[in-house]
Protein backbone atom coordinates (compact mmCIF):
# COMPACT_ATOMS: atom_id res chain seq x y z
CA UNK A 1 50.20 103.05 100.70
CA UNK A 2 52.31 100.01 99.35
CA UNK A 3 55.23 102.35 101.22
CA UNK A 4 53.62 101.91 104.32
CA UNK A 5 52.73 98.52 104.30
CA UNK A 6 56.37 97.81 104.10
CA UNK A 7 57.58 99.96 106.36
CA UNK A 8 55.14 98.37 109.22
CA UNK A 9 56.21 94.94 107.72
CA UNK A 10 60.18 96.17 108.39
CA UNK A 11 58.93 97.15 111.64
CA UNK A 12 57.00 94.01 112.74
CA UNK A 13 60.17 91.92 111.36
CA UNK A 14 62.49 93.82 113.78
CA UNK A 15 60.25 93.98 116.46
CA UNK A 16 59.76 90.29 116.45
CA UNK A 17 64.14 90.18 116.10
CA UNK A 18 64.16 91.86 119.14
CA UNK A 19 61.88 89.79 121.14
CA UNK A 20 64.27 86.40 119.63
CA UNK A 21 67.64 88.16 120.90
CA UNK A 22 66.09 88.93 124.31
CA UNK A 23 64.91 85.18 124.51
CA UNK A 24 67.90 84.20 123.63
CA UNK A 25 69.09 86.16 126.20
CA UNK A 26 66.94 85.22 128.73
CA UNK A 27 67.47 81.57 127.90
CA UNK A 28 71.13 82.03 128.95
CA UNK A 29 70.87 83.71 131.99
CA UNK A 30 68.62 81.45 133.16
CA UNK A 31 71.08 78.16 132.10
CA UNK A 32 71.84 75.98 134.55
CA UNK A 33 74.89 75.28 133.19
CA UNK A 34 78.69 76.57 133.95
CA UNK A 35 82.36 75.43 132.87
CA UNK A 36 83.15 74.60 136.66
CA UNK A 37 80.27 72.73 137.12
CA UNK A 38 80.60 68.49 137.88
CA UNK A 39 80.58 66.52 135.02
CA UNK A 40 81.19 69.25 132.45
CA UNK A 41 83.55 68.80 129.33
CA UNK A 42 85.11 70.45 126.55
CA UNK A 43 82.45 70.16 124.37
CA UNK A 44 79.60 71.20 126.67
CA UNK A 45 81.53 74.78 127.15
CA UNK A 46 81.68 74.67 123.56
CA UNK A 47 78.25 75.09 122.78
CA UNK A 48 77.70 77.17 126.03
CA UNK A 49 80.50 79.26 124.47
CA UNK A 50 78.82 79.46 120.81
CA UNK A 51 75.60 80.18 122.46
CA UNK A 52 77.15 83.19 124.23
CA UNK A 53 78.96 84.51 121.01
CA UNK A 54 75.79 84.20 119.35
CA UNK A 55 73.70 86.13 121.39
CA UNK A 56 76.58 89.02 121.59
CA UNK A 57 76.88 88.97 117.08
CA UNK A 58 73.18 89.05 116.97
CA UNK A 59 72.97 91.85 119.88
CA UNK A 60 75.27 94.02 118.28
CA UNK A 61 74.44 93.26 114.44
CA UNK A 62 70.58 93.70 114.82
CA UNK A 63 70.69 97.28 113.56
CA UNK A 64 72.77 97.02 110.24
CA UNK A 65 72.12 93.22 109.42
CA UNK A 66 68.80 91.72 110.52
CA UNK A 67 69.82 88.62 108.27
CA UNK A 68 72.70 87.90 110.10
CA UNK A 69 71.44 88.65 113.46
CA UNK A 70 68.68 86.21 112.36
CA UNK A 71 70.72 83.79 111.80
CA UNK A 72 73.06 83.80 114.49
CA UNK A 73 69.91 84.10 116.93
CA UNK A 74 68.80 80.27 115.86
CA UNK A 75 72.81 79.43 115.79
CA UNK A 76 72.88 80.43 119.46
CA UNK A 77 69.32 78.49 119.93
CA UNK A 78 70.95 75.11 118.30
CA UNK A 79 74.32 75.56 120.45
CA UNK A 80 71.78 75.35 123.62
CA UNK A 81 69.88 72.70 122.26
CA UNK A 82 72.97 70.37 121.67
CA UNK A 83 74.30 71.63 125.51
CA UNK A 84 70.78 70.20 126.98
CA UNK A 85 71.09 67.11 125.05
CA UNK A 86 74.61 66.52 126.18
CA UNK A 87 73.67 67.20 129.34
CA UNK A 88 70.83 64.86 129.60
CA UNK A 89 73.03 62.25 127.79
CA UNK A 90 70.47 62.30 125.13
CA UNK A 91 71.92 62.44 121.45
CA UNK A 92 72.30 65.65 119.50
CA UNK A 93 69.30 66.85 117.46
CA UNK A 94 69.70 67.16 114.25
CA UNK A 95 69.66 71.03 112.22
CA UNK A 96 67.66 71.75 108.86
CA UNK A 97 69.40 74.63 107.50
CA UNK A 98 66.83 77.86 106.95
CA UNK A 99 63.92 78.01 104.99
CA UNK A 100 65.82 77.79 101.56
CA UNK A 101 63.47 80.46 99.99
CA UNK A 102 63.63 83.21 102.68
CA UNK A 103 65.68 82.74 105.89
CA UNK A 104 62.98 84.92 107.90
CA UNK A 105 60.69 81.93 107.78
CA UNK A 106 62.68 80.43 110.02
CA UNK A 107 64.25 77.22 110.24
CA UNK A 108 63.08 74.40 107.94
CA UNK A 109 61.26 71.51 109.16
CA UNK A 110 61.20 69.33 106.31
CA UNK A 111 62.59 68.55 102.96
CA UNK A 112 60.97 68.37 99.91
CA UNK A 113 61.10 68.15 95.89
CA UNK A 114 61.26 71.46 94.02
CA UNK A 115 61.98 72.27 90.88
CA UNK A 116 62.31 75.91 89.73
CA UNK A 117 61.62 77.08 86.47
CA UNK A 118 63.51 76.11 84.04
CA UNK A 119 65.66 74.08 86.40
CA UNK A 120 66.64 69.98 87.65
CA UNK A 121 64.37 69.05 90.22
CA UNK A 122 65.99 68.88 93.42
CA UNK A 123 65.83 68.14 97.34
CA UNK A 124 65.20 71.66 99.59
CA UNK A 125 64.50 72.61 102.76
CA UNK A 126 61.73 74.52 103.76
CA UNK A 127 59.48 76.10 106.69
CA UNK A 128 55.98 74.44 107.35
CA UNK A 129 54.16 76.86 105.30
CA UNK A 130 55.76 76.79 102.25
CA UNK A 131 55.84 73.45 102.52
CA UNK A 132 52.08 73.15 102.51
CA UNK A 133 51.82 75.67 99.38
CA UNK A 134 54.18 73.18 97.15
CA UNK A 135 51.95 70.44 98.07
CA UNK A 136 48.85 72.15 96.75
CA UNK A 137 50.66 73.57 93.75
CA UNK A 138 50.93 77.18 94.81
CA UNK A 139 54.33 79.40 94.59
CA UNK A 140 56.02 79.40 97.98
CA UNK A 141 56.09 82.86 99.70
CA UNK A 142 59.22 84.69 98.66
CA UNK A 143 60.16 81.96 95.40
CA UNK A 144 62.39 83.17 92.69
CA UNK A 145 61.56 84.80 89.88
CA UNK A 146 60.66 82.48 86.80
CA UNK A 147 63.73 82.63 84.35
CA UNK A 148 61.48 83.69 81.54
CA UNK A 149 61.22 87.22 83.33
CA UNK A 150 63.49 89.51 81.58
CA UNK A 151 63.97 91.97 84.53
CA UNK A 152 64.16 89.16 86.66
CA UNK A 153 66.47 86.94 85.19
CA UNK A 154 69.15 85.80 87.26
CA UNK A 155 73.04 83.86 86.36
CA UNK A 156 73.11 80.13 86.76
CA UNK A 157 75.35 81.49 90.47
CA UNK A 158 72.75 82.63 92.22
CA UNK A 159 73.56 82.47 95.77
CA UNK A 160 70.80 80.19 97.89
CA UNK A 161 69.85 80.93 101.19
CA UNK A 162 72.51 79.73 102.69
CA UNK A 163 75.27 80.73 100.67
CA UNK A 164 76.10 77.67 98.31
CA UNK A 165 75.73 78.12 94.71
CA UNK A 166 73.11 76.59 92.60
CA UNK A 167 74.43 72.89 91.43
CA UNK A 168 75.29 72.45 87.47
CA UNK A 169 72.84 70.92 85.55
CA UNK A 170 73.20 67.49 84.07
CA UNK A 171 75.81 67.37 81.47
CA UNK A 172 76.58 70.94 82.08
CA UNK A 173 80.45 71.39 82.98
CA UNK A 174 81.19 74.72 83.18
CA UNK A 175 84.12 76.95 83.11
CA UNK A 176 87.00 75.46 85.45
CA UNK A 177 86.94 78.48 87.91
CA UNK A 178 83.34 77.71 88.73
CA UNK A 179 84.26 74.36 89.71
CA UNK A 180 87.65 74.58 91.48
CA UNK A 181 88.77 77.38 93.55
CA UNK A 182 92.10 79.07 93.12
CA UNK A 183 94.34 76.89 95.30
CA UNK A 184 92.60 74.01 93.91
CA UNK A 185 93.51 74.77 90.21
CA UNK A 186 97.43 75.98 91.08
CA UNK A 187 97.72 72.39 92.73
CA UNK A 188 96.30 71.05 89.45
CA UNK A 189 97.90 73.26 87.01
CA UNK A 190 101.23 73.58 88.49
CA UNK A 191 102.05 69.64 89.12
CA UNK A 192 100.76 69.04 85.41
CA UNK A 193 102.69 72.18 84.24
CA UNK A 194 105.75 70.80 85.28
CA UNK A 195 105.53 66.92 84.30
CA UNK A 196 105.39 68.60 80.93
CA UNK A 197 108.24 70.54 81.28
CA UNK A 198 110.26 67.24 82.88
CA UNK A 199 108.86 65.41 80.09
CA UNK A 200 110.66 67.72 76.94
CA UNK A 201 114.27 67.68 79.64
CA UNK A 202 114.32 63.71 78.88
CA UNK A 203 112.94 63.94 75.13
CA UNK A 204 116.30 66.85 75.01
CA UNK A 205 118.29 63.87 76.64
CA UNK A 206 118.82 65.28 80.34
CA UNK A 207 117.03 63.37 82.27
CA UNK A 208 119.09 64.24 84.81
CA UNK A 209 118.17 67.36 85.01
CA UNK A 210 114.35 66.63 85.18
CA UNK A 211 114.94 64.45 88.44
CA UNK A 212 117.20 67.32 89.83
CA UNK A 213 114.55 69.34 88.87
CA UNK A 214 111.73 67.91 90.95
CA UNK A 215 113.85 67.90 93.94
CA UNK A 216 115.13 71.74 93.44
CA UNK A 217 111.14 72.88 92.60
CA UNK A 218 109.74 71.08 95.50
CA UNK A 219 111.83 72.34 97.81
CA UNK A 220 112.42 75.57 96.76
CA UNK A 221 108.53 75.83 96.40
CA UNK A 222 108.31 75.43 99.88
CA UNK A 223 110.63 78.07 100.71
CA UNK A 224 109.10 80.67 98.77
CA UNK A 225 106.29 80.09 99.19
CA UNK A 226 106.39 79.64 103.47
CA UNK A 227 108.97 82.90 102.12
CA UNK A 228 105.52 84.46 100.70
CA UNK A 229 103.32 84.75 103.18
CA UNK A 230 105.46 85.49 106.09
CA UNK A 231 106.44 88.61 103.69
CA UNK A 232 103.14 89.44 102.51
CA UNK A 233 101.13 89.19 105.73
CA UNK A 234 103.55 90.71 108.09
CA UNK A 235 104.91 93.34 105.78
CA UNK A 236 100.78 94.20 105.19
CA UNK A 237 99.96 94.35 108.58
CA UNK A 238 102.95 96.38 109.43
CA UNK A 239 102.13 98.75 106.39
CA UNK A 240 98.54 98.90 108.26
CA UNK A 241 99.93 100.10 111.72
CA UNK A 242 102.06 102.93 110.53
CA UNK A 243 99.38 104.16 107.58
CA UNK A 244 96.02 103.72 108.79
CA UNK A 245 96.53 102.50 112.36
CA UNK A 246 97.95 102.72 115.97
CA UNK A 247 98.19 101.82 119.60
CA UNK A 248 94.81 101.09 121.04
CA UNK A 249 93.56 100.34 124.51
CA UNK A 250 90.86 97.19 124.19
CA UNK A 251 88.79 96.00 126.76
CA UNK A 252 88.29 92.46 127.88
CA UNK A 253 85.05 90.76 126.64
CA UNK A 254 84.67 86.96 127.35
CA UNK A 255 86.57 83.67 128.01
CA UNK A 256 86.66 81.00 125.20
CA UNK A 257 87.12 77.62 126.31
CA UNK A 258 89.11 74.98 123.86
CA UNK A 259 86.85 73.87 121.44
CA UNK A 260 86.92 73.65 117.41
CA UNK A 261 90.70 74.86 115.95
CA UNK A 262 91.85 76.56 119.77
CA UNK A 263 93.56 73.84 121.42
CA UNK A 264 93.62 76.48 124.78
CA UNK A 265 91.57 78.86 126.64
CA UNK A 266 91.09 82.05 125.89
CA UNK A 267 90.84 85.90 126.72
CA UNK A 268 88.43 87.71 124.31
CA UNK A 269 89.67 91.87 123.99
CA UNK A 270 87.41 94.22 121.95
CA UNK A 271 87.86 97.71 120.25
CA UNK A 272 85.63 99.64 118.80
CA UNK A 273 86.99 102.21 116.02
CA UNK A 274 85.91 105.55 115.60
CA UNK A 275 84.00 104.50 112.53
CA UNK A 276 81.67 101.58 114.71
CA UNK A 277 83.59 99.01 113.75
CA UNK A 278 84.46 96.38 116.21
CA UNK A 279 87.97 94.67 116.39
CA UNK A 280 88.57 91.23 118.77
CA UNK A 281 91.83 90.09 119.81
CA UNK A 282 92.23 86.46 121.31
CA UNK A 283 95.07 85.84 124.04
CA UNK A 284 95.63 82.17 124.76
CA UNK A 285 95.70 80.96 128.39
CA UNK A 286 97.12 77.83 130.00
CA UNK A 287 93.78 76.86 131.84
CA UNK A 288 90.98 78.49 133.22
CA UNK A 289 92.49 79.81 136.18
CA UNK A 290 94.29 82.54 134.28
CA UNK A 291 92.79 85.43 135.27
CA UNK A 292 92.84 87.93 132.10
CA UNK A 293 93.78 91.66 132.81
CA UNK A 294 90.49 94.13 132.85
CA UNK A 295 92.50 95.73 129.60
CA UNK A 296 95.18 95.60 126.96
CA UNK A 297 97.61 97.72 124.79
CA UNK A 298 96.90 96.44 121.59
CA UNK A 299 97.97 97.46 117.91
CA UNK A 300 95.45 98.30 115.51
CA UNK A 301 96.06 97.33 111.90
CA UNK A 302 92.68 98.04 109.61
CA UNK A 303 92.87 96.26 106.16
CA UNK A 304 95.31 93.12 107.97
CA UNK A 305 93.57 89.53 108.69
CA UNK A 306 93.63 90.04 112.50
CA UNK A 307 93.01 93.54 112.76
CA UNK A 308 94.53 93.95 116.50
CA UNK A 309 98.39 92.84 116.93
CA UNK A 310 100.42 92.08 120.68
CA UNK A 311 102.06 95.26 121.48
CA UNK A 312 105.64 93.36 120.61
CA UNK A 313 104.17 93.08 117.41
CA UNK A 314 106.24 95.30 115.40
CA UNK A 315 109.43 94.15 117.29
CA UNK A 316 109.18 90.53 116.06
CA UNK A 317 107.17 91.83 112.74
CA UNK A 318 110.28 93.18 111.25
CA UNK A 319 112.48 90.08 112.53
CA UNK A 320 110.35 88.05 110.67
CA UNK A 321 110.41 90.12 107.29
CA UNK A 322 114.13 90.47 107.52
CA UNK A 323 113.98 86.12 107.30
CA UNK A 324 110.90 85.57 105.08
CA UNK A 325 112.27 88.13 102.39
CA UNK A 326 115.22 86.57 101.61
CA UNK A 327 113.83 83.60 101.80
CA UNK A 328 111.34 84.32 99.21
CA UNK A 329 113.68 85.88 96.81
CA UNK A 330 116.34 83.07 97.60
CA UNK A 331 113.63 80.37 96.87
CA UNK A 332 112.32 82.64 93.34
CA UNK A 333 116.33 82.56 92.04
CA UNK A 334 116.26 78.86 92.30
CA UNK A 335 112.84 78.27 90.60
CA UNK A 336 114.78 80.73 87.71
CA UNK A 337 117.80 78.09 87.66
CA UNK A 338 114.98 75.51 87.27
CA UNK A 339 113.00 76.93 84.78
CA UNK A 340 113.95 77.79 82.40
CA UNK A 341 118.04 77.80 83.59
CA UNK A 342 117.44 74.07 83.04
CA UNK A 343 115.89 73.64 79.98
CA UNK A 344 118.19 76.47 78.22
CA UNK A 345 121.24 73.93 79.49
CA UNK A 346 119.77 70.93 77.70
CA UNK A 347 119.46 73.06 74.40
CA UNK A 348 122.61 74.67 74.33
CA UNK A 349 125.42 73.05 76.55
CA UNK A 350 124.42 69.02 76.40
């Protein structure tokens, strides 16, 4: 029985997806608004652009991620609302995030002061109804767990709703990999690593060195690292074409005005794998007017950050590796001379 319930409850959830993505839809269609259109900037085809994307992520993710489509449906909603109010000249309306106990509430309309078991009191947003149960003291539909539940017990991590994890409590530090992320601690660690290291050069009497030092390590820094990733990325995706992938044919999707990081226009290409999975490839254009061809031969490298690659790809690809390698291992011998070449000079020829 219990099985049932949920299974009509999974039903009636997608059902009701369904009908969002087709409003959505409908919505869009029915826009008055186009990128030619008088009076229309940048950030107008933005949001009409978002909106579109939207619509397409939730369209096609709908089967294997209601979540996401769910979310993307009210992204694409918000993208319209902020086109209307641009258009009307009104200003832009501002977002709650989702319900913060259960995104398929919905967005939040209001914030309020929660405190879960066990835990600091804090500011959350939530949907209407759970709102209503915290005022009159009741659990809100979907809460978590109390801590005191064995089976239910979950790390101090916990992911919220939206992704963000839970805030230390007062006085609580914490390990420094909770706190920082990599880069953060390597621009921390390294810096500090070194002033140490400069710092027993002048107490060995070569100062000298240490200043020569800083110069040598930033720069050659640079070059390996700059060496690093040209080597790493390239050489991966290369690796990716010849093992696992190919030349593709992918079809042309959509046109992506300039808007947030793409300083140009845009033709949008798609592939879909024989596995389902979908791969986009972005070509930039000068202006609008470019018209984009109906398809392109692409190179398909599963695994790699972009996924499809220009079909001069593996031309340039191996140009590029033949610079960044030596580069790295040019830039790695003179971080050796640094340290420890350096410090064994100040012990044993000074």
């Amino acid at each position: 029985m219990d099985g049932d319930r949920d299974g009509d409850g999974g039903a009636a959830d997608r059902a009701r997806l369904d009908e969002d993505i087709t409003a959505l839809g409908e919505l869009l269609g029915e826009h008055p608004f186009s990128p030619g259109r008088p009076g229309a900037t940048a950030a107008m085809a933005d949001d009409f652009a978002q909106a579109l994307d939207a619509y397409d992520t939730a369209r096609r993710s709908a089967d294997r991620d209601q979540r996401l489509a769910r979310r993307t449906v009210e992204d694409g909603r918000y993208a319209l609302a902020r086109l209307d109010a641009r258009m009307a000249g009104d200003p832009l309306p501002h977002r709650l995030p989702l319900c913060f106990f259960d995104a398929r509430h919905g967005r939040a309309e209001r914030q309020v002061s929660w405190r879960p078991d066990g835990g600091a009191r804090r500011r959350i947003a939530v949907c209407a109804a759970d709102a209503v149960r915290l005022a009159d003291g009741e659990r809100p539909l979907s809460a978590p767990a109390p801590a005191s539940d064995p089976a239910s017990a979950a790390p101090r991590t916990v992911p919220t709703a939206r992704g963000a994890a839970l805030p230390l409590a007062p006085g609580e530090r914490g390990r420094l990999r909770d706190r920082y992320s990599k880069e953060q601690l390597a621009w921390r660690v390294g810096p500090a690593g070194y002033a140490v290291y400069a710092l027993l050069l002048v107490l060995l009497g070569a100062p000298d060195l240490a200043l020569m030092g800083v110069y040598v390590t930033v720069v050659a820094g640079t070059v390996t690292g700059l060496g690093a990733a040209g080597t790493w990325l390239t050489g991966r995706a290369l690796w990716n074409i010849v093992r696992r992938g190919g030349r593709v044919t992918a079809g042309y999707l959509r046109t992506e005005p300039p808007g947030p990081g793409r300083s140009r226009w845009g033709h949008v290409y798609g592939y879909t794998d024989p596995a389902g999975k979908e791969w986009t490839y972005r070509r930039d254009a000068e202006d609008s007017t470019v018209r984009p061809l109906a398809e392109r031969a692409l190179w398909l490298a599963p695994g790699s950050p972009k996924g499809l690659y220009a079909h001069v790809y593996p031309y340039w690809g191996v140009a590029a590796l033949l610079l960044s390698a030596p580069a790295f291992l040019a830039g790695c011998a003179a971080l050796l001379i640094v340290c420890p070449g350096f410090l064994l000079r100040a012990l044993f020829f000074s």
